[in-house]
PDB file of N, CA and C in Angstrom:
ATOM      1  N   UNK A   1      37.459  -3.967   1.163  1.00  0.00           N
ATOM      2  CA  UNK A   1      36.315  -4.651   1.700  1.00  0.00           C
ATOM      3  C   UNK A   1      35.085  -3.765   1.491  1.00  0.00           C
ATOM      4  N   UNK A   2      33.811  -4.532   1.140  1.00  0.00           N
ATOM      5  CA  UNK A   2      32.337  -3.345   1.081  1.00  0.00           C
ATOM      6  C   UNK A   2      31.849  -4.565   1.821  1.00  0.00           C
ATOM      7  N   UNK A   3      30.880  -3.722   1.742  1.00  0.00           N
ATOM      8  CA  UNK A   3      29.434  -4.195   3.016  1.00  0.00           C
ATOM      9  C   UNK A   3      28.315  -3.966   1.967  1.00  0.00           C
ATOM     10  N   UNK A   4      27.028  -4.976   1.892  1.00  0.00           N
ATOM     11  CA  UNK A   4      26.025  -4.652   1.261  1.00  0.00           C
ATOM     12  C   UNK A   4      25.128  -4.335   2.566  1.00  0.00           C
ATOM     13  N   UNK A   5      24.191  -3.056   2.698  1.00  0.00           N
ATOM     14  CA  UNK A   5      23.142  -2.618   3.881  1.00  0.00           C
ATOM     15  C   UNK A   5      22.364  -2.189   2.910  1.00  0.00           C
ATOM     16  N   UNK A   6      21.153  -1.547   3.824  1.00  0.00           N
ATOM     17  CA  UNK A   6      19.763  -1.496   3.355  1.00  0.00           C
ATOM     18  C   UNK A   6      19.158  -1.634   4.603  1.00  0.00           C
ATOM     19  N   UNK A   7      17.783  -1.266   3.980  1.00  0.00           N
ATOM     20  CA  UNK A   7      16.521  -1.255   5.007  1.00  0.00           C
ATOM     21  C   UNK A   7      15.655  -1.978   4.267  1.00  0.00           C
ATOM     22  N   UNK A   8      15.044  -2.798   5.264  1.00  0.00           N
ATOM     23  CA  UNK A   8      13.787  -3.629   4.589  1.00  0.00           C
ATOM     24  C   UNK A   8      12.547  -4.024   5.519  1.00  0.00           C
ATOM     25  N   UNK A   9      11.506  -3.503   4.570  1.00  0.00           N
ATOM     26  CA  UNK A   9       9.950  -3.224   5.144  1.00  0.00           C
ATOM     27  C   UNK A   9       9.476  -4.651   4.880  1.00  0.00           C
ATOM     28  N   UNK A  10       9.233  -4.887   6.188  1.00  0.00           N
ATOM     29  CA  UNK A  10       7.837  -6.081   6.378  1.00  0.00           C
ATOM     30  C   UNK A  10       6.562  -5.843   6.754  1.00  0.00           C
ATOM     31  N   UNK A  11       5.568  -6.238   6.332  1.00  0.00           N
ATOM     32  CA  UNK A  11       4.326  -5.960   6.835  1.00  0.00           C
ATOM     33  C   UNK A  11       3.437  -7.475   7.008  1.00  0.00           C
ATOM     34  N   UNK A  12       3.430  -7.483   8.370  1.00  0.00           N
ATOM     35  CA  UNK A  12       2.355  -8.507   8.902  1.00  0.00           C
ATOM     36  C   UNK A  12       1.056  -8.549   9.264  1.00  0.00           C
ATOM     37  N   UNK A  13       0.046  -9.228   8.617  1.00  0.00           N
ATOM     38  CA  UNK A  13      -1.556  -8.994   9.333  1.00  0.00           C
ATOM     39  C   UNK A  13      -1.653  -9.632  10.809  1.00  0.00           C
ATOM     40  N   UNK A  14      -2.098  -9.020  11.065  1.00  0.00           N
ATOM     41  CA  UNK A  14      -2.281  -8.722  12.898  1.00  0.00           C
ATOM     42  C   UNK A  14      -3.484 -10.246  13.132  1.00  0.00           C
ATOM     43  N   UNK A  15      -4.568  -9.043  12.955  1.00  0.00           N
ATOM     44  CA  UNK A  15      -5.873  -9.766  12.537  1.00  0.00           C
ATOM     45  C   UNK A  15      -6.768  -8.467  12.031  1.00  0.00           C
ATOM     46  N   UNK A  16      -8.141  -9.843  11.988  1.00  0.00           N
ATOM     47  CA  UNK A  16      -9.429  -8.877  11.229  1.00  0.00           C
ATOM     48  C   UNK A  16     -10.413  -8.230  11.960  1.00  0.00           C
ATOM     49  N   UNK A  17     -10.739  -7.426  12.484  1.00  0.00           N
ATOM     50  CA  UNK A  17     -12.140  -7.034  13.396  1.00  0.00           C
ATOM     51  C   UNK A  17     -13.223  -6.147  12.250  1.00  0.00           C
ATOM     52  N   UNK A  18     -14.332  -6.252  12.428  1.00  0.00           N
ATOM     53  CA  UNK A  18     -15.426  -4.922  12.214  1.00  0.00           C
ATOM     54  C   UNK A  18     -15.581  -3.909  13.123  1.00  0.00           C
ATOM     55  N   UNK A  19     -15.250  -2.816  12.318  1.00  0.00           N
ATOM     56  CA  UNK A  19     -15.311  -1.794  13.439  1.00  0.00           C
ATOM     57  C   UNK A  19     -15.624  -0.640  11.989  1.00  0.00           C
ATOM     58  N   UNK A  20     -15.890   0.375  12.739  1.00  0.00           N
ATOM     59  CA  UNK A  20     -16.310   1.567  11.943  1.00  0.00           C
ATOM     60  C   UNK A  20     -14.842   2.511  11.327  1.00  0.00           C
ATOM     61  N   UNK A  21     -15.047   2.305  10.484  1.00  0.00           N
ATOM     62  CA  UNK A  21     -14.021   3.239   9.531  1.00  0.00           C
ATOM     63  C   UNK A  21     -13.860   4.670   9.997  1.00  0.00           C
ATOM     64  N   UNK A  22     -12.435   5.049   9.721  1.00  0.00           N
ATOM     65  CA  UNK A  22     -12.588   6.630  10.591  1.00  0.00           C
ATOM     66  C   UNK A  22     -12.905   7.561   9.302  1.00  0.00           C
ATOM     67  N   UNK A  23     -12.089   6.495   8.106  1.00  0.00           N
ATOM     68  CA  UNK A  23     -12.877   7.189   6.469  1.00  0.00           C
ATOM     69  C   UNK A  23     -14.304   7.639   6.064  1.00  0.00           C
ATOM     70  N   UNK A  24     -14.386   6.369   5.622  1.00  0.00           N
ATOM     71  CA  UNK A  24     -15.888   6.069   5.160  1.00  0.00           C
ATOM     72  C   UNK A  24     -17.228   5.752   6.092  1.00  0.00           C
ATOM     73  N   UNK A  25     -16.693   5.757   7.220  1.00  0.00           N
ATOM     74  CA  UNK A  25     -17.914   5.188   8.432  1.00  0.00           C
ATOM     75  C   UNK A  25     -19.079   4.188   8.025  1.00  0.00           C
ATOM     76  N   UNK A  26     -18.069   3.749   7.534  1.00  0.00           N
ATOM     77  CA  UNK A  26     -18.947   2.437   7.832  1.00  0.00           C
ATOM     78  C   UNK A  26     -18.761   1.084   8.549  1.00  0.00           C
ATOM     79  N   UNK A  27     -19.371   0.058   9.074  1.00  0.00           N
ATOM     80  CA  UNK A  27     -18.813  -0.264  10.019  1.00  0.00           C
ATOM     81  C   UNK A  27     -18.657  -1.924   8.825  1.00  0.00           C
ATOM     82  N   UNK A  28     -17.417  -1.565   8.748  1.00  0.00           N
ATOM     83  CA  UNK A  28     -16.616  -2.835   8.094  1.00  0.00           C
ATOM     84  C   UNK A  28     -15.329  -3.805   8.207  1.00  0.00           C
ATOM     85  N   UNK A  29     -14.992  -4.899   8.247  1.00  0.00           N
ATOM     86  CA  UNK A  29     -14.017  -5.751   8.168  1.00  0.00           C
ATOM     87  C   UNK A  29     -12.546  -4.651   8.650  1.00  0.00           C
ATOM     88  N   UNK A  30     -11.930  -4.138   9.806  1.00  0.00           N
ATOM     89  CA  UNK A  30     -10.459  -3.408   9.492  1.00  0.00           C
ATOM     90  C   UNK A  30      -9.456  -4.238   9.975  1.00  0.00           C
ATOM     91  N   UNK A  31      -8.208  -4.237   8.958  1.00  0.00           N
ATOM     92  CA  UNK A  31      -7.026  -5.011   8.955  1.00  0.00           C
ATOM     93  C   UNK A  31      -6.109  -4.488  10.065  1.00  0.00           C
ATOM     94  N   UNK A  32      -5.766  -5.106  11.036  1.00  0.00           N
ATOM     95  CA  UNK A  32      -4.736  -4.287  11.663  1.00  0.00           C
ATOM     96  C   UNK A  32      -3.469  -5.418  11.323  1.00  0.00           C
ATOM     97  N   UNK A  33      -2.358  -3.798  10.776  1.00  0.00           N
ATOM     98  CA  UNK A  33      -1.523  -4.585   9.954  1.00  0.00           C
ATOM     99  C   UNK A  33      -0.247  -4.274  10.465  1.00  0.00           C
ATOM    100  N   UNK A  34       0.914  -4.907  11.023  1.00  0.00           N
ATOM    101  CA  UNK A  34       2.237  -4.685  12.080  1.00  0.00           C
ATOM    102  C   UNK A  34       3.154  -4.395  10.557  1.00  0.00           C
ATOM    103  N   UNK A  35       3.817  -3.406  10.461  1.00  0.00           N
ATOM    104  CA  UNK A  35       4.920  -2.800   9.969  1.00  0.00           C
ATOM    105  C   UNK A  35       6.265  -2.689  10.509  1.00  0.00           C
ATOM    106  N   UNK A  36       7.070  -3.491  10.119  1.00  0.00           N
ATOM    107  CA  UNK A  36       8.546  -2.957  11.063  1.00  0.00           C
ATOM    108  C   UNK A  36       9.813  -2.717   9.760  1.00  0.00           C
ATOM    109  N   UNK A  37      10.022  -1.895   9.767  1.00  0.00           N
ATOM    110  CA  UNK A  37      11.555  -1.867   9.379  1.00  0.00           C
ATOM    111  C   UNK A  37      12.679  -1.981   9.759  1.00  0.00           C
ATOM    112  N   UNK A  38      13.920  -2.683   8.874  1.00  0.00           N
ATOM    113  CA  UNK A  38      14.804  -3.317   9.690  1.00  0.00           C
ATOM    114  C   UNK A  38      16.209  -2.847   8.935  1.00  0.00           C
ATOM    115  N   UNK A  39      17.054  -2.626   9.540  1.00  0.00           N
ATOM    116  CA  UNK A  39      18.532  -2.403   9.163  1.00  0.00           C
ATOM    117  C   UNK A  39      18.809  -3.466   8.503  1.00  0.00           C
ATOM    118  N   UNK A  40      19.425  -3.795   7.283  1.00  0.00           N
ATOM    119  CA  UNK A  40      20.037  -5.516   7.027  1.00  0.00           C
ATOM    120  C   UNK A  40      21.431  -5.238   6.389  1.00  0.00           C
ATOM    121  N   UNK A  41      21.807  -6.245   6.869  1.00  0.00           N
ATOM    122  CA  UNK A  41      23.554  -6.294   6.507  1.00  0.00           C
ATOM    123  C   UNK A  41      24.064  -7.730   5.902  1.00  0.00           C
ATOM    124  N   UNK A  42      24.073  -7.503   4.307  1.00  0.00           N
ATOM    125  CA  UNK A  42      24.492  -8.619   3.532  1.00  0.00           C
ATOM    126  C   UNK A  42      22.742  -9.547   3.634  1.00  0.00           C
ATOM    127  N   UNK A  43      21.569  -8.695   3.352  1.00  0.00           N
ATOM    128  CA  UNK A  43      20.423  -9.417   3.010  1.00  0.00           C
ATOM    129  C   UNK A  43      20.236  -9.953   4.936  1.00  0.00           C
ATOM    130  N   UNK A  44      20.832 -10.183   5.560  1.00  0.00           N
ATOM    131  CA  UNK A  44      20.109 -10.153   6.766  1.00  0.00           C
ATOM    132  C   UNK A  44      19.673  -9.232   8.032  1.00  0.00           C
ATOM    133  N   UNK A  45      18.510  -9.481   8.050  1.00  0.00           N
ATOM    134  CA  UNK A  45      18.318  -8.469   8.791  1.00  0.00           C
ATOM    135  C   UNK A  45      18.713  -8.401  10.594  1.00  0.00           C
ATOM    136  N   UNK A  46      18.822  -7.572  10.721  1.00  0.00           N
ATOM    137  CA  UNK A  46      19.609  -7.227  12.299  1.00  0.00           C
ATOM    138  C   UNK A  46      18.953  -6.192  13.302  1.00  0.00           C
ATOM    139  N   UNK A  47      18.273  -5.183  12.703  1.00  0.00           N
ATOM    140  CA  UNK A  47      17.739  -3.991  13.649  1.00  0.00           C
ATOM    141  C   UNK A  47      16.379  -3.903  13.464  1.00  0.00           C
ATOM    142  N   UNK A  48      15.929  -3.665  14.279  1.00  0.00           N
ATOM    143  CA  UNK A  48      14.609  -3.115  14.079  1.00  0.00           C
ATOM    144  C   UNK A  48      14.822  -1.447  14.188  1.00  0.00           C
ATOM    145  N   UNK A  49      14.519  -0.383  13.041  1.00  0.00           N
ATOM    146  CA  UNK A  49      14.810   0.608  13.146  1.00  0.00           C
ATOM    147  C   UNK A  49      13.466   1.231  13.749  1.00  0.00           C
ATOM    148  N   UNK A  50      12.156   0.974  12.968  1.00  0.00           N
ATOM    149  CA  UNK A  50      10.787   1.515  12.984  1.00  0.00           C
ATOM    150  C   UNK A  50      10.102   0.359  13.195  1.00  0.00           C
ATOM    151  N   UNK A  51       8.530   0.516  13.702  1.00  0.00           N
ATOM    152  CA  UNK A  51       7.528  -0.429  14.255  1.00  0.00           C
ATOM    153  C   UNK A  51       6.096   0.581  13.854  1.00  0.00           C
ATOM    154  N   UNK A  52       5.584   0.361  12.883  1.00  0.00           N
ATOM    155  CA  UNK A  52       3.823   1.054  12.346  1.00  0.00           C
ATOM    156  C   UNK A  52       3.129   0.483  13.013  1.00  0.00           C
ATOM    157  N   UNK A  53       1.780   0.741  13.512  1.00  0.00           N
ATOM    158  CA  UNK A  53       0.847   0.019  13.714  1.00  0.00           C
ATOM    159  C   UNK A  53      -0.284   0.288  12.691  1.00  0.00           C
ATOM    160  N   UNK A  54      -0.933  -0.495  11.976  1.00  0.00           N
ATOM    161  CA  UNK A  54      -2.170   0.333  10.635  1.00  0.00           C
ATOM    162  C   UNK A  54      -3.051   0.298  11.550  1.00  0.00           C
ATOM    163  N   UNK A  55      -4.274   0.930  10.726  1.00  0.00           N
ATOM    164  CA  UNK A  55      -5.711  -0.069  10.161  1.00  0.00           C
ATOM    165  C   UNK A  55      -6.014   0.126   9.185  1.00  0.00           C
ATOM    166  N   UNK A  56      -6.461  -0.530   8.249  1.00  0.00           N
ATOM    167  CA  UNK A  56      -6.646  -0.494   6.991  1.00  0.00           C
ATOM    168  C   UNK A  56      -8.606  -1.231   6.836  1.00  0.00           C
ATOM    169  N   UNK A  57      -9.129  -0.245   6.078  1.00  0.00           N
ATOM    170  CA  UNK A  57     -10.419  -0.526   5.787  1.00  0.00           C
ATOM    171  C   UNK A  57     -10.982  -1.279   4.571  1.00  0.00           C
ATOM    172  N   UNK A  58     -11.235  -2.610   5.167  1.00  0.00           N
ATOM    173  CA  UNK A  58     -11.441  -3.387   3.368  1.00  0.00           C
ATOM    174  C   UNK A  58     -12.395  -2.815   2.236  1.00  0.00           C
ATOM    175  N   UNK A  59     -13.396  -1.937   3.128  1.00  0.00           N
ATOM    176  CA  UNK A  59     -14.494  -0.985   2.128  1.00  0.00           C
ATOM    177  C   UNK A  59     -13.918  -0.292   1.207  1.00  0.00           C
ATOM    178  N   UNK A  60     -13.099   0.876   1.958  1.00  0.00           N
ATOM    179  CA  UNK A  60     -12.985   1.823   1.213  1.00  0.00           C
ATOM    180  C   UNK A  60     -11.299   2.040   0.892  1.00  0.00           C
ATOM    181  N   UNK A  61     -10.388   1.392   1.875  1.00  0.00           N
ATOM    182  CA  UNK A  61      -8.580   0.967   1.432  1.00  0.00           C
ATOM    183  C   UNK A  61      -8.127   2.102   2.259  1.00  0.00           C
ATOM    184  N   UNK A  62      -9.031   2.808   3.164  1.00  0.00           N
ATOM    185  CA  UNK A  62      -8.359   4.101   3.890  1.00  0.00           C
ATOM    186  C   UNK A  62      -7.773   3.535   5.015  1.00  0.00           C
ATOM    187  N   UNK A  63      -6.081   4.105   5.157  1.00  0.00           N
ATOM    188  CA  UNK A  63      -5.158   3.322   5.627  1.00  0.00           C
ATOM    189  C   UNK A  63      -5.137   4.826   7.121  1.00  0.00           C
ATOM    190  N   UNK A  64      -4.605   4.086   8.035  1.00  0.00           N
ATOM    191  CA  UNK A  64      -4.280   5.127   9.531  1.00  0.00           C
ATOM    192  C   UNK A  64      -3.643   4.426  10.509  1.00  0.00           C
ATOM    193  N   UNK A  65      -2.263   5.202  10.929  1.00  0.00           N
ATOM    194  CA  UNK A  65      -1.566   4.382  12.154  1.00  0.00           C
ATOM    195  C   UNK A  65      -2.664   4.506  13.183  1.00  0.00           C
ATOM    196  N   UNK A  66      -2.208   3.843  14.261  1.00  0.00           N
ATOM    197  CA  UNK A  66      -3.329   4.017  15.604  1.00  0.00           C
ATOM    198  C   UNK A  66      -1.864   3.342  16.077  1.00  0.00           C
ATOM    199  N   UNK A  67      -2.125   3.757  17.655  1.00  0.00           N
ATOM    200  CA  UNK A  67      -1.645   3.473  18.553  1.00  0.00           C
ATOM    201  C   UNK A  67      -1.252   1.804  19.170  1.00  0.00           C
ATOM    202  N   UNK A  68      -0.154   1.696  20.060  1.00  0.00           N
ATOM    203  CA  UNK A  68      -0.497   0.306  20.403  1.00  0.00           C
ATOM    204  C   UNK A  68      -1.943   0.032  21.536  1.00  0.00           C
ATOM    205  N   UNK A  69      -2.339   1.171  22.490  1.00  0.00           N
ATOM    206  CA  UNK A  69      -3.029   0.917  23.305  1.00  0.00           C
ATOM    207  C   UNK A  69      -4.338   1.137  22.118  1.00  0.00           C
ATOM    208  N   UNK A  70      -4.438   1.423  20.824  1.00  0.00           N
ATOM    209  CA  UNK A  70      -5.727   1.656  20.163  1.00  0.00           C
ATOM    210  C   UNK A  70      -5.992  -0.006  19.217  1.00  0.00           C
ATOM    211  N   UNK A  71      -4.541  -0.448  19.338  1.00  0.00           N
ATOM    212  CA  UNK A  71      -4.286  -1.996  18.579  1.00  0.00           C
ATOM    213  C   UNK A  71      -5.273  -2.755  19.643  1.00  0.00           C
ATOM    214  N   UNK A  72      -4.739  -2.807  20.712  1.00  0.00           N
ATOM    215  CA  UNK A  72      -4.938  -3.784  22.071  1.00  0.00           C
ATOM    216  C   UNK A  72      -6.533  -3.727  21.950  1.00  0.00           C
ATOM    217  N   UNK A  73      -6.940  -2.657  22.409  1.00  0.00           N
ATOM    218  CA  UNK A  73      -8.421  -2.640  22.182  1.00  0.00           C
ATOM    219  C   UNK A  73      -9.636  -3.234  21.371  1.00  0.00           C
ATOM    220  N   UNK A  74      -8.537  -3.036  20.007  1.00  0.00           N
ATOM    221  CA  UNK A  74      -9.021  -3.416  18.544  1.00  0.00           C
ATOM    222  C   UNK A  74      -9.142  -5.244  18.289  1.00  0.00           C
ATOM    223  N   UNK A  75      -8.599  -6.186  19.257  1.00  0.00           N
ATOM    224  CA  UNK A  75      -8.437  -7.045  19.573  1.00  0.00           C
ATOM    225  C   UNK A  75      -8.575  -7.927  20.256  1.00  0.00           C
ATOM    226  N   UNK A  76      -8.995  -7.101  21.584  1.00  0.00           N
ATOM    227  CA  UNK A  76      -9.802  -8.057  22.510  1.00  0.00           C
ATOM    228  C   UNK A  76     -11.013  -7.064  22.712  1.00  0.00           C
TER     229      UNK A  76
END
């Protein structure tokens, strides 16, 4: 008997705010973007191993985790 496993990265857009880049400072469009990786067994997935939080800057593409309490903020 084998088993096919793996890990597999999803990445979801959150949403969009303007806010100032921690890169380029400028105050532009940032993506906050949900990352999770997942254990999968036979192509389905089952675990959540890891959880990213981004932001990503549409100016300049400079990418940075932040926090969930720095997400929350970023949002309302």
């Amino acid at each position: 008997m084998f088993f096919l496993f793996g890990l597999t990265t999803r990445e979801h857009l959150q949403s969009t705010r303007s806010a100032s880049c921690r890169f380029c400072g400028m105050f532009a469009p940032q993506q906050l973007i949900l990352r999770r990786t997942k254990i999968s067994v036979f192509f389905i997935p089952l675990l959540t191993v890891r959880t990213t939080r981004l932001q990503v800057c549409t100016n300049c593409g400079g990418t940075s985790r932040i926090s969930g309490m720095e997400e929350r903020a970023l949002t309302h």
